[in-house]
C-alpha atoms as a PDB file:
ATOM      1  CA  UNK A   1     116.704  36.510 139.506  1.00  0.00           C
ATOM      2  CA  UNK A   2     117.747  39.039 137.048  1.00  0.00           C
ATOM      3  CA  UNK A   3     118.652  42.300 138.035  1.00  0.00           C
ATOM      4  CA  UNK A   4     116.757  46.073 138.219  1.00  0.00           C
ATOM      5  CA  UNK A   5     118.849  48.344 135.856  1.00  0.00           C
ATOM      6  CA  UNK A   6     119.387  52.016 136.772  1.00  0.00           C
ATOM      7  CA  UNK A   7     119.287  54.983 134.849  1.00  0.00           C
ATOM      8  CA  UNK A   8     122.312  56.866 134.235  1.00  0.00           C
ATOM      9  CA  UNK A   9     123.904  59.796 133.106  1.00  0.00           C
ATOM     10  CA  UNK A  10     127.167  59.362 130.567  1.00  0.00           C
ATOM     11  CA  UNK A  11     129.591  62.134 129.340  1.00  0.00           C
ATOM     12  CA  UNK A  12     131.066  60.775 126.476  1.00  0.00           C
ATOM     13  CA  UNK A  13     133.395  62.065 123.306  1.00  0.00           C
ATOM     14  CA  UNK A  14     133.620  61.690 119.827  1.00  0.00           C
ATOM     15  CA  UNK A  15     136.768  59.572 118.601  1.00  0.00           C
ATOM     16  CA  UNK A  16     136.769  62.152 115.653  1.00  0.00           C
ATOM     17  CA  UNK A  17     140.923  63.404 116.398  1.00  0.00           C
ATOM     18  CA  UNK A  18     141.225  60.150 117.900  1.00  0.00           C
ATOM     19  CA  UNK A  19     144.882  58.137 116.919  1.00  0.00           C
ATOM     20  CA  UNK A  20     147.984  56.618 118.143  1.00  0.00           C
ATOM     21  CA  UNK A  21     151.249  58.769 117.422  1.00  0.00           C
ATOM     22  CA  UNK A  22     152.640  58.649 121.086  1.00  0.00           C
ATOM     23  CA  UNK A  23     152.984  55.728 123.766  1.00  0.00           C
ATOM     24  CA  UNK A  24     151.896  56.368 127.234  1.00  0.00           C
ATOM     25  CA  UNK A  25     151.068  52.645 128.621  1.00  0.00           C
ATOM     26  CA  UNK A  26     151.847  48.961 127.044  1.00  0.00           C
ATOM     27  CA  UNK A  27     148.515  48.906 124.832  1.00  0.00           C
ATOM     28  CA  UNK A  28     150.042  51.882 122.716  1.00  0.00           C
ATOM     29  CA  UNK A  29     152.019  51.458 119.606  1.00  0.00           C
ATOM     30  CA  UNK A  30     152.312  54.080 117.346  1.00  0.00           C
ATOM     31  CA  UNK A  31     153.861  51.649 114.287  1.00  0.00           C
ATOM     32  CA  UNK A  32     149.714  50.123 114.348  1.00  0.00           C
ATOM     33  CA  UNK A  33     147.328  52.215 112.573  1.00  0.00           C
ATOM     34  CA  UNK A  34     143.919  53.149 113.862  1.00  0.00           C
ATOM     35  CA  UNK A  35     141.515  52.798 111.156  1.00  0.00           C
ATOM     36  CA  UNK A  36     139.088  55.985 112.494  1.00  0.00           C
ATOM     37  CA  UNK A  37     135.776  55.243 110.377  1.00  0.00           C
ATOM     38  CA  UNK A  38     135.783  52.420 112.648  1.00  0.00           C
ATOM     39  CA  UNK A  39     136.798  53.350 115.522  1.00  0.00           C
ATOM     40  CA  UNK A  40     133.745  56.185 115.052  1.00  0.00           C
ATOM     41  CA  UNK A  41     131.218  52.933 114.050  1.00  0.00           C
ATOM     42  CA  UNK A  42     132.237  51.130 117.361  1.00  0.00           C
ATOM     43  CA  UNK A  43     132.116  54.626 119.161  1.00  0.00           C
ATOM     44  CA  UNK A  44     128.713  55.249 117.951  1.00  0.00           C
ATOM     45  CA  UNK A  45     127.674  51.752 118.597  1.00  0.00           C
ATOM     46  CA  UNK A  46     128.358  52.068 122.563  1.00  0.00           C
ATOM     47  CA  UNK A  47     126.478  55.492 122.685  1.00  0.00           C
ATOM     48  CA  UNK A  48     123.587  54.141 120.821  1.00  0.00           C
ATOM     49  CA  UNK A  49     123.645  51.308 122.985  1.00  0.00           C
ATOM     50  CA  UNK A  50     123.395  52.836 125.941  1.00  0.00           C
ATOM     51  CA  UNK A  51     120.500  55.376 124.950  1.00  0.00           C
ATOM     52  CA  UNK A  52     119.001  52.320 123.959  1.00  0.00           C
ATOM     53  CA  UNK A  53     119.061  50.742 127.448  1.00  0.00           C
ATOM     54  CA  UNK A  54     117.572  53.886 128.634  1.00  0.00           C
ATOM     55  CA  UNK A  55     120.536  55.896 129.656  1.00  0.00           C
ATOM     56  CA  UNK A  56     121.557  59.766 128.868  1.00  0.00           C
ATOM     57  CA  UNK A  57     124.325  60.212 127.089  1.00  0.00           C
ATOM     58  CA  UNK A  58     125.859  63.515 127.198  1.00  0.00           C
ATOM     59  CA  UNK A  59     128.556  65.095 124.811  1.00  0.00           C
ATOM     60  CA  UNK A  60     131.915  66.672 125.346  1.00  0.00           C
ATOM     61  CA  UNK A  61     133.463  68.663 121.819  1.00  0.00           C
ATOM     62  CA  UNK A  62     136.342  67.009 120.565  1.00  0.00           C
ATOM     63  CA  UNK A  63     139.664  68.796 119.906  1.00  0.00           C
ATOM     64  CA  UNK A  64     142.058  67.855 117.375  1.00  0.00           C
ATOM     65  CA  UNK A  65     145.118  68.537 119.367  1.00  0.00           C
ATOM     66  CA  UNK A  66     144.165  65.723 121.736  1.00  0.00           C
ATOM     67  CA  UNK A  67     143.471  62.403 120.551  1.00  0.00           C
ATOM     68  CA  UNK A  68     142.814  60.729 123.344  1.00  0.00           C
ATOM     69  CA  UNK A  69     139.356  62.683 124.726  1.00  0.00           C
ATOM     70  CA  UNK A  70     137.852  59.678 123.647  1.00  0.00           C
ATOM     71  CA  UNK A  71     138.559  58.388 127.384  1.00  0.00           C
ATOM     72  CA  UNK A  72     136.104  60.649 128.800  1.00  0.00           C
ATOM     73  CA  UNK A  73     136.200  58.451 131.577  1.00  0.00           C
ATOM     74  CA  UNK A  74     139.676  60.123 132.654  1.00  0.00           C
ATOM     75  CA  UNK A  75     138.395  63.659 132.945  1.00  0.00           C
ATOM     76  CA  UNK A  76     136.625  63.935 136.478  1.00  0.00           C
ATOM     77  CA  UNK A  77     135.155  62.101 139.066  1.00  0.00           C
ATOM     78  CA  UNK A  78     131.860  63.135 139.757  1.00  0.00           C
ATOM     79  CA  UNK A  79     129.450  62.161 143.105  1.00  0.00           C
ATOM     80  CA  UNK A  80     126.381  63.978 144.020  1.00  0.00           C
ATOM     81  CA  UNK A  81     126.522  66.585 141.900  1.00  0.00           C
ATOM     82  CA  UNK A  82     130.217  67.751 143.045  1.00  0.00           C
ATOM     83  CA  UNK A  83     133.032  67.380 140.437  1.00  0.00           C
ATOM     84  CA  UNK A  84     136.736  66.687 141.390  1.00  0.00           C
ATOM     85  CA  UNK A  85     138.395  67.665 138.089  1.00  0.00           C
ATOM     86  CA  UNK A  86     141.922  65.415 136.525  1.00  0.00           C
ATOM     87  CA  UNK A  87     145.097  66.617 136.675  1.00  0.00           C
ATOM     88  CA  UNK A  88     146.933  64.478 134.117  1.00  0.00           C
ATOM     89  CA  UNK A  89     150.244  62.514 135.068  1.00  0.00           C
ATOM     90  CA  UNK A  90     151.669  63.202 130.868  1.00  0.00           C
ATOM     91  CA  UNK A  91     151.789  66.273 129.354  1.00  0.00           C
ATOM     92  CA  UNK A  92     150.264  64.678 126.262  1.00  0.00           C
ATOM     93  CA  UNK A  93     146.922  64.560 128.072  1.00  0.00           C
ATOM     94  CA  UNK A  94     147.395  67.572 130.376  1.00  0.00           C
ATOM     95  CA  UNK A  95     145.069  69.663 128.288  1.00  0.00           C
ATOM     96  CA  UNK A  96     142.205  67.410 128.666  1.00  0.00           C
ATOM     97  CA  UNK A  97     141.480  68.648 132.121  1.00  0.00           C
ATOM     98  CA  UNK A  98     140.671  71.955 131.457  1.00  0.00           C
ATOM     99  CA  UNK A  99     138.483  70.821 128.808  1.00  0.00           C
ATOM    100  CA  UNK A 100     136.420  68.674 131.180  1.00  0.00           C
ATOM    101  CA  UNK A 101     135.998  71.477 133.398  1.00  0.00           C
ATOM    102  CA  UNK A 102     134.847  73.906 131.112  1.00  0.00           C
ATOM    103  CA  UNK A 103     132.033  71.419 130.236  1.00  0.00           C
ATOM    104  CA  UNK A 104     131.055  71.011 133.714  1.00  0.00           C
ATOM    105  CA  UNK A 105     130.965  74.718 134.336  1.00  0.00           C
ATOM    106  CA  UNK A 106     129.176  75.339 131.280  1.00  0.00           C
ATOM    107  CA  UNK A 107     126.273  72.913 132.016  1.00  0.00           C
ATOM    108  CA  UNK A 108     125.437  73.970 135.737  1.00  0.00           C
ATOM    109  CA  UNK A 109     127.728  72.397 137.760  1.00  0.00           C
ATOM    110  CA  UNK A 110     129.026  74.596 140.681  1.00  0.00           C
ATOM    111  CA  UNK A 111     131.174  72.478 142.453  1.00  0.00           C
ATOM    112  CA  UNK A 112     134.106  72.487 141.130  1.00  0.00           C
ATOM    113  CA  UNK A 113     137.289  71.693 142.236  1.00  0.00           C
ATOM    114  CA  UNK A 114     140.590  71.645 140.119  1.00  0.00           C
ATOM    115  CA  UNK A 115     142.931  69.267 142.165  1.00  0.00           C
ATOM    116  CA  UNK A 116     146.430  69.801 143.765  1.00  0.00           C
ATOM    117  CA  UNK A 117     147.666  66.809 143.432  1.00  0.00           C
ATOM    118  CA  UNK A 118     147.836  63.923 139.704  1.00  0.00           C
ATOM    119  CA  UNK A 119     144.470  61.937 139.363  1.00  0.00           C
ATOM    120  CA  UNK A 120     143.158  60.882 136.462  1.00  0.00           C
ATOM    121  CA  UNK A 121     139.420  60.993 137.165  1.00  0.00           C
ATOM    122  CA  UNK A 122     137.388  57.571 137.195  1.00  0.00           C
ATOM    123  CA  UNK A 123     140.525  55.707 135.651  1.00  0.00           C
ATOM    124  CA  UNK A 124     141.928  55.923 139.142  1.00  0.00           C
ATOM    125  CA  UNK A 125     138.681  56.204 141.594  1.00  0.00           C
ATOM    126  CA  UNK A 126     135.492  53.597 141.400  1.00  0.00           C
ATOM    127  CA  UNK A 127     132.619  54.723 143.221  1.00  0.00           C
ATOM    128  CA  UNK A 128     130.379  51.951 145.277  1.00  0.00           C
ATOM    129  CA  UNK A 129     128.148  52.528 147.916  1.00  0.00           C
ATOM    130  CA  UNK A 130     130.419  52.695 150.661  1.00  0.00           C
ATOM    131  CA  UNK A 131     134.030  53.352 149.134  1.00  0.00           C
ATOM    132  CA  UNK A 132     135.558  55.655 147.054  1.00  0.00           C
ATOM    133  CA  UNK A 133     138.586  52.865 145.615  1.00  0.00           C
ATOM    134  CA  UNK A 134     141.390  54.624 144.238  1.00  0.00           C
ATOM    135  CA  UNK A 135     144.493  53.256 142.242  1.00  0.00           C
ATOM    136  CA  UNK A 136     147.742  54.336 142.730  1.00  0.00           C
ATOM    137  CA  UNK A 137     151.280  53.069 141.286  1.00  0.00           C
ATOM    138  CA  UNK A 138     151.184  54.097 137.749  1.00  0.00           C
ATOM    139  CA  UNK A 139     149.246  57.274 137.041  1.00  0.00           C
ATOM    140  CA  UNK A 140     147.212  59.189 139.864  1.00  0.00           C
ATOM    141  CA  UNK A 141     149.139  60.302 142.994  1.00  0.00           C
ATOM    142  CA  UNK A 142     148.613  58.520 145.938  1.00  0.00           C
ATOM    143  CA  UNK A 143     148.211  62.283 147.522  1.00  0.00           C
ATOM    144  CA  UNK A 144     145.187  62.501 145.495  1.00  0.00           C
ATOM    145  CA  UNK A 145     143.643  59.969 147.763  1.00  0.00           C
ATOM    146  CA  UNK A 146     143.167  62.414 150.248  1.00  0.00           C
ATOM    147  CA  UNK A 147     142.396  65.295 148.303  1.00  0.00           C
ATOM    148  CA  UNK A 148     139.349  63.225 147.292  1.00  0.00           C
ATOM    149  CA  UNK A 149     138.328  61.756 150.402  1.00  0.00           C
ATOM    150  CA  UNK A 150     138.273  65.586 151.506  1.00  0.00           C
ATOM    151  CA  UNK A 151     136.266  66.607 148.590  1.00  0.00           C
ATOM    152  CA  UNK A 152     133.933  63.898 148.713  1.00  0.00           C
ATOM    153  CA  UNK A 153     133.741  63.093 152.424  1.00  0.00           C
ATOM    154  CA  UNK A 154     133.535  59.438 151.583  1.00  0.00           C
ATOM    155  CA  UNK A 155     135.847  57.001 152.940  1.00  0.00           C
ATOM    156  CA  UNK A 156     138.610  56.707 150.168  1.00  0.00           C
ATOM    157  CA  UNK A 157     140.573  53.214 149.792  1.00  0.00           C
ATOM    158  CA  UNK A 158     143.824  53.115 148.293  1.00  0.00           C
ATOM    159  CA  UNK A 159     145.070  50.235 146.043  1.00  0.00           C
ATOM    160  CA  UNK A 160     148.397  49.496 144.386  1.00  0.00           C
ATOM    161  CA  UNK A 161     148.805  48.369 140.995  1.00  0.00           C
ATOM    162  CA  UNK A 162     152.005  46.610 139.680  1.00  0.00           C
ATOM    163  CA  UNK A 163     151.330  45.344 136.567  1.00  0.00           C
ATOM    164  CA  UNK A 164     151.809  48.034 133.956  1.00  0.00           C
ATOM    165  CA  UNK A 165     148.968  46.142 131.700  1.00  0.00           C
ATOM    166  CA  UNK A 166     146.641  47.678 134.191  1.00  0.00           C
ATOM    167  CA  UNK A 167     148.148  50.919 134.648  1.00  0.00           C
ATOM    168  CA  UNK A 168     144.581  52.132 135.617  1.00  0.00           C
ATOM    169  CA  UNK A 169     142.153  51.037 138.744  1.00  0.00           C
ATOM    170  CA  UNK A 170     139.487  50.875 135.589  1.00  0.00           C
ATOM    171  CA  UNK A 171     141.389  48.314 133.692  1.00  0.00           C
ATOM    172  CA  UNK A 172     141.580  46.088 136.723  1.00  0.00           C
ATOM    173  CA  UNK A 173     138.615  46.495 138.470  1.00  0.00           C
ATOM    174  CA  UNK A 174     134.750  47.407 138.073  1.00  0.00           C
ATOM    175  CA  UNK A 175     131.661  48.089 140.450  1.00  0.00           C
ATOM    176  CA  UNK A 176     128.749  45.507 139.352  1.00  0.00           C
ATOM    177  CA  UNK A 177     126.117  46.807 141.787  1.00  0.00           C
ATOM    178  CA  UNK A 178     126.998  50.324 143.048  1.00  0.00           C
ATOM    179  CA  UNK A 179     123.874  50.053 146.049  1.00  0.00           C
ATOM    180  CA  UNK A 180     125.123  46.914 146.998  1.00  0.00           C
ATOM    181  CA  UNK A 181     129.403  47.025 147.167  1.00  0.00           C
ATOM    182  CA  UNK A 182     129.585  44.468 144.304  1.00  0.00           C
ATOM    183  CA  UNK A 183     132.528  44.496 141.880  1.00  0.00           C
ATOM    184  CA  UNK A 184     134.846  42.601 139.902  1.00  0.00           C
ATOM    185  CA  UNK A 185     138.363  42.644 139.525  1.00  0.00           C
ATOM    186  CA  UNK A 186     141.863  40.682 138.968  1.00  0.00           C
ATOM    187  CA  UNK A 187     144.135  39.908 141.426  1.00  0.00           C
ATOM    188  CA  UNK A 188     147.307  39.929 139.595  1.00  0.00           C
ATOM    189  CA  UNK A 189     146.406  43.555 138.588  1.00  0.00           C
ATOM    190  CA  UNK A 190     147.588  44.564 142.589  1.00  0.00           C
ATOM    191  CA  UNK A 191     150.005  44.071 145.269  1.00  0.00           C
ATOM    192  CA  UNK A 192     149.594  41.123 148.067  1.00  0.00           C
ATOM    193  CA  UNK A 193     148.035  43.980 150.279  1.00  0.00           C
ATOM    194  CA  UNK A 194     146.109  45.291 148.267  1.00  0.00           C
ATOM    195  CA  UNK A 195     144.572  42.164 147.501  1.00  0.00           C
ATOM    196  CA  UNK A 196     143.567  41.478 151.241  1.00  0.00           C
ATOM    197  CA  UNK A 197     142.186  44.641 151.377  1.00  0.00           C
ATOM    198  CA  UNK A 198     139.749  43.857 148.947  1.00  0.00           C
ATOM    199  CA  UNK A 199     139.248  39.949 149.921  1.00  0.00           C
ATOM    200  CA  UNK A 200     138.267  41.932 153.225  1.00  0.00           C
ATOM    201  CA  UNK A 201     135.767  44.573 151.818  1.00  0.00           C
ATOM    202  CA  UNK A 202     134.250  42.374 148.849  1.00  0.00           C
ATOM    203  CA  UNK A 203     134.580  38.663 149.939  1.00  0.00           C
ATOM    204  CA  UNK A 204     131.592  37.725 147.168  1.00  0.00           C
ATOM    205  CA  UNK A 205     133.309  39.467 144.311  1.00  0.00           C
ATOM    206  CA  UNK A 206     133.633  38.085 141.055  1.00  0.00           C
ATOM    207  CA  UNK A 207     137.388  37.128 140.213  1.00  0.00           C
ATOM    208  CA  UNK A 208     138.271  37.623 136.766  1.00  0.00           C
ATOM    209  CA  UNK A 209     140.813  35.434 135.177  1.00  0.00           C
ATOM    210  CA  UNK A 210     143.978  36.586 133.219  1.00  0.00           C
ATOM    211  CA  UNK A 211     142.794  35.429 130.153  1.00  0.00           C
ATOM    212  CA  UNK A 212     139.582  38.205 130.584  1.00  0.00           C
ATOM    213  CA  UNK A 213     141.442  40.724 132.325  1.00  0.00           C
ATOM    214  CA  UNK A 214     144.281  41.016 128.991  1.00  0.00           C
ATOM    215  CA  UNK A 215     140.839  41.297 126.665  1.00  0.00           C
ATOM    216  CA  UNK A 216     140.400  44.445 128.984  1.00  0.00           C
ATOM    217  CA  UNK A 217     137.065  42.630 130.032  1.00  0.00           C
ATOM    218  CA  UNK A 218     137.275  44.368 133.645  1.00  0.00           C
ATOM    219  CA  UNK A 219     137.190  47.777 131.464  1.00  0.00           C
ATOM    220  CA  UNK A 220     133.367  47.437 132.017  1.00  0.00           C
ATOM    221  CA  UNK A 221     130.366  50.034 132.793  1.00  0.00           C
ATOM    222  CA  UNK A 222     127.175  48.228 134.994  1.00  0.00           C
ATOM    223  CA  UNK A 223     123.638  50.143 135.233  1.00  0.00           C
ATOM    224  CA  UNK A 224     123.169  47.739 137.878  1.00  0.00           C
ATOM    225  CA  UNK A 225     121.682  44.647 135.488  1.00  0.00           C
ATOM    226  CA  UNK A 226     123.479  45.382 132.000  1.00  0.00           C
ATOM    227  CA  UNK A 227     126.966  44.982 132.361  1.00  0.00           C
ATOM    228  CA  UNK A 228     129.138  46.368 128.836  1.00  0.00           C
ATOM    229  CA  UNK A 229     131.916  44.946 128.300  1.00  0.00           C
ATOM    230  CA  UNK A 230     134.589  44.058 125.529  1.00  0.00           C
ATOM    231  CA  UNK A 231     133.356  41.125 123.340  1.00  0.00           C
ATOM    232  CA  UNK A 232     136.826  38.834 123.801  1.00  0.00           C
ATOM    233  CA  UNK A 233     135.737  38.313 127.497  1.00  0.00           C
ATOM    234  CA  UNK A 234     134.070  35.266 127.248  1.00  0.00           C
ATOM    235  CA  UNK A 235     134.954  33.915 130.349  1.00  0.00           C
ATOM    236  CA  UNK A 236     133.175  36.515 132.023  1.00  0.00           C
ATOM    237  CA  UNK A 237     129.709  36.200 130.669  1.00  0.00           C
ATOM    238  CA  UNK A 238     128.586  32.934 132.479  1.00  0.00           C
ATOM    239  CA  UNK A 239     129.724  34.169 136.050  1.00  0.00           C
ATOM    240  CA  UNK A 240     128.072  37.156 135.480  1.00  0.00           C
ATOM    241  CA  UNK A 241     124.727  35.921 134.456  1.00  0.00           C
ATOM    242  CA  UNK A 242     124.520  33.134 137.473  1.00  0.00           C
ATOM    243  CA  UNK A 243     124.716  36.555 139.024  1.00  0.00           C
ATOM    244  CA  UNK A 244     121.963  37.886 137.042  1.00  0.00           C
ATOM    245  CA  UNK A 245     123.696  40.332 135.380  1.00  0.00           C
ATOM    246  CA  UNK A 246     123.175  40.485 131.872  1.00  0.00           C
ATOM    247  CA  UNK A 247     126.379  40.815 129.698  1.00  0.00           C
ATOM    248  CA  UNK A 248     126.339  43.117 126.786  1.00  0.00           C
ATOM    249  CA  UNK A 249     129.763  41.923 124.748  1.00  0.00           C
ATOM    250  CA  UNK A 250     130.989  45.685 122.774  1.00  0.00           C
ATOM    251  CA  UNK A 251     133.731  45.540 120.127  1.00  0.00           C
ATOM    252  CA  UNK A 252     135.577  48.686 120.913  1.00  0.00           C
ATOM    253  CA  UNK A 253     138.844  46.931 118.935  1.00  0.00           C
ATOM    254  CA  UNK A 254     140.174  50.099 117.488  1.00  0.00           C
ATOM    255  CA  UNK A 255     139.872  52.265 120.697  1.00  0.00           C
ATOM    256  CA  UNK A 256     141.746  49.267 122.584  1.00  0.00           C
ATOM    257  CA  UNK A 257     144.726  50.414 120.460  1.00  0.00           C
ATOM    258  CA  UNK A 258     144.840  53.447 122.718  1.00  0.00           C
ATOM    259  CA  UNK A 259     144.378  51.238 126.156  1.00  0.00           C
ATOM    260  CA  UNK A 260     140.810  51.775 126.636  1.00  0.00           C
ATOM    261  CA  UNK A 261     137.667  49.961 126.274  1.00  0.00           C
ATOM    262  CA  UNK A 262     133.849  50.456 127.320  1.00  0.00           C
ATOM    263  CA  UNK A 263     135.274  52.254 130.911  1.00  0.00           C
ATOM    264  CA  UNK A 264     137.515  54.516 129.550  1.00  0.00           C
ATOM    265  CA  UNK A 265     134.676  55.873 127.037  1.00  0.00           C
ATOM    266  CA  UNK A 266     132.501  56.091 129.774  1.00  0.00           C
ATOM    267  CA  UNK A 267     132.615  59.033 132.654  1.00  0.00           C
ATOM    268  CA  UNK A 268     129.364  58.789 134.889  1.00  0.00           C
ATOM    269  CA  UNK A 269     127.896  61.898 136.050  1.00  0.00           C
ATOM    270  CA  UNK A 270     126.307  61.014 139.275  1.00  0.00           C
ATOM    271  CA  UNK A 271     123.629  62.919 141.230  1.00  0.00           C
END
């Protein structure tokens, strides 16, 4: 039976500065260029697609001293209405943060809070009904954890990464279903704990193979029935429609230059 799709509410940003001069995970090689026109075209296509699906899609200015706005997605983490701003792990993306929260504050949000310790907004923290899942081991701080679980006052679940492909929880891992606990991820993305943790919480999860996780296929956004995700993911689209999900393949090839996909475009602004 297929699925009810939600409305949402996207912040999203322009690939306008957007390049590759510096190397800050494995995806990033400054030697390959990024052809912008279309890396804007495939930009544009996701935003269009998503107002086309019935979604807002808000806009955060683009500034040419950071190239890598593009991954909105890495700015905050926002749940019911409060926002726990990004402190960024490289100085290269440090900047970012304060440009985040100056969009917040500037379109009525009052809530706020610019964090102690290194997260890196919903690259690190997935939001499903129940859990607040938060990556650790390459970027955000595992102190961040409880910063957020503070913030929040939602139980926060901490998971290791140890595969530098997936140096973010959104590379590795995405919530189907947020009012039912579904997601999908990789195993080989975490540690052996880890991976019993979430055999534990989310025993019906879809498993994603290696072959779909290196296409960045896990780098997905759901509105609870349309699931976007990079084209090259084949393998994914059958298990998710015997779900009743309906895939949405997205060629986001250019931006995948800079390690990010539909996710990393993508920040939700919830509540």
């Amino acid at each position: 039976m297929p699925r009810e799709a939600v409305s949402r509410r996207y912040l999203m940003c322009a690939p306008t500065h957007f390049r590759v001069t510096y190397s800050i995970n494995p995806w990033m090689d400054p030697s390959k260029p990024v052809d912008l026109p279309l890396a804007q075209t495939q930009w544009e296509d996701l935003r269009d697609r998503y107002r086309a699906l019935g979604h807002t899609v808000e806009l955060l200015d683009p500034r040419p001293d950071l190239p890598d706005m593009v991954f909105a997605a890495n700015g905050a983490t926002v749940i019911d209405g409060r926002v726990l701003g990004a402190r960024f792990a490289y100085r290269e993306r440090y900047e970012e943060a304060g440009a985040h929260r100056a969009w917040f504050r500037a379109n009525g949000f009052t809530e706020i809070h610019e964090p102690d310790h290194v997260n890196e907004g919903e690259g690190d923290f997935a939001v499903t009904a129940s859990y607040v899942l938060a990556g650790r081991g390459f970027r955000s701080s595992p102190l961040s954890h409880g910063e957020a679980q503070e913030f929040f006052g939602r139980p926060v679940i901490g998971l290791d990464l140890v595969d530098p492909r997936y140096y973010h929880l959104d590379t590795a891992l995405s919530v189907l279903d947020d009012a039912g606990d579904e997601i999908m991820y990789y195993p080989g993305a975490f540690s052996p704990g880890s991976r019993s943790v979430l055999a534990r919480l989310f025993p019906d999860a879809l498993i994603a193979g290696e072959a779909d996780a290196a296409a960045l296929g896990l780098n997905a956004v759901s509105d609870g029935r349309h699931v976007l995700l990079p084209q090259a993911a084949t393998g994914l689209f059958d298990p998710l429609r015997a779900r009743g999900f309906e895939p949405v393949p997205m060629d986001l090839g250019e931006l995948l230059k800079g390690g990010g996909s539909v996710k990393c475009c993508t920040q939700e602004l919830r509540g």
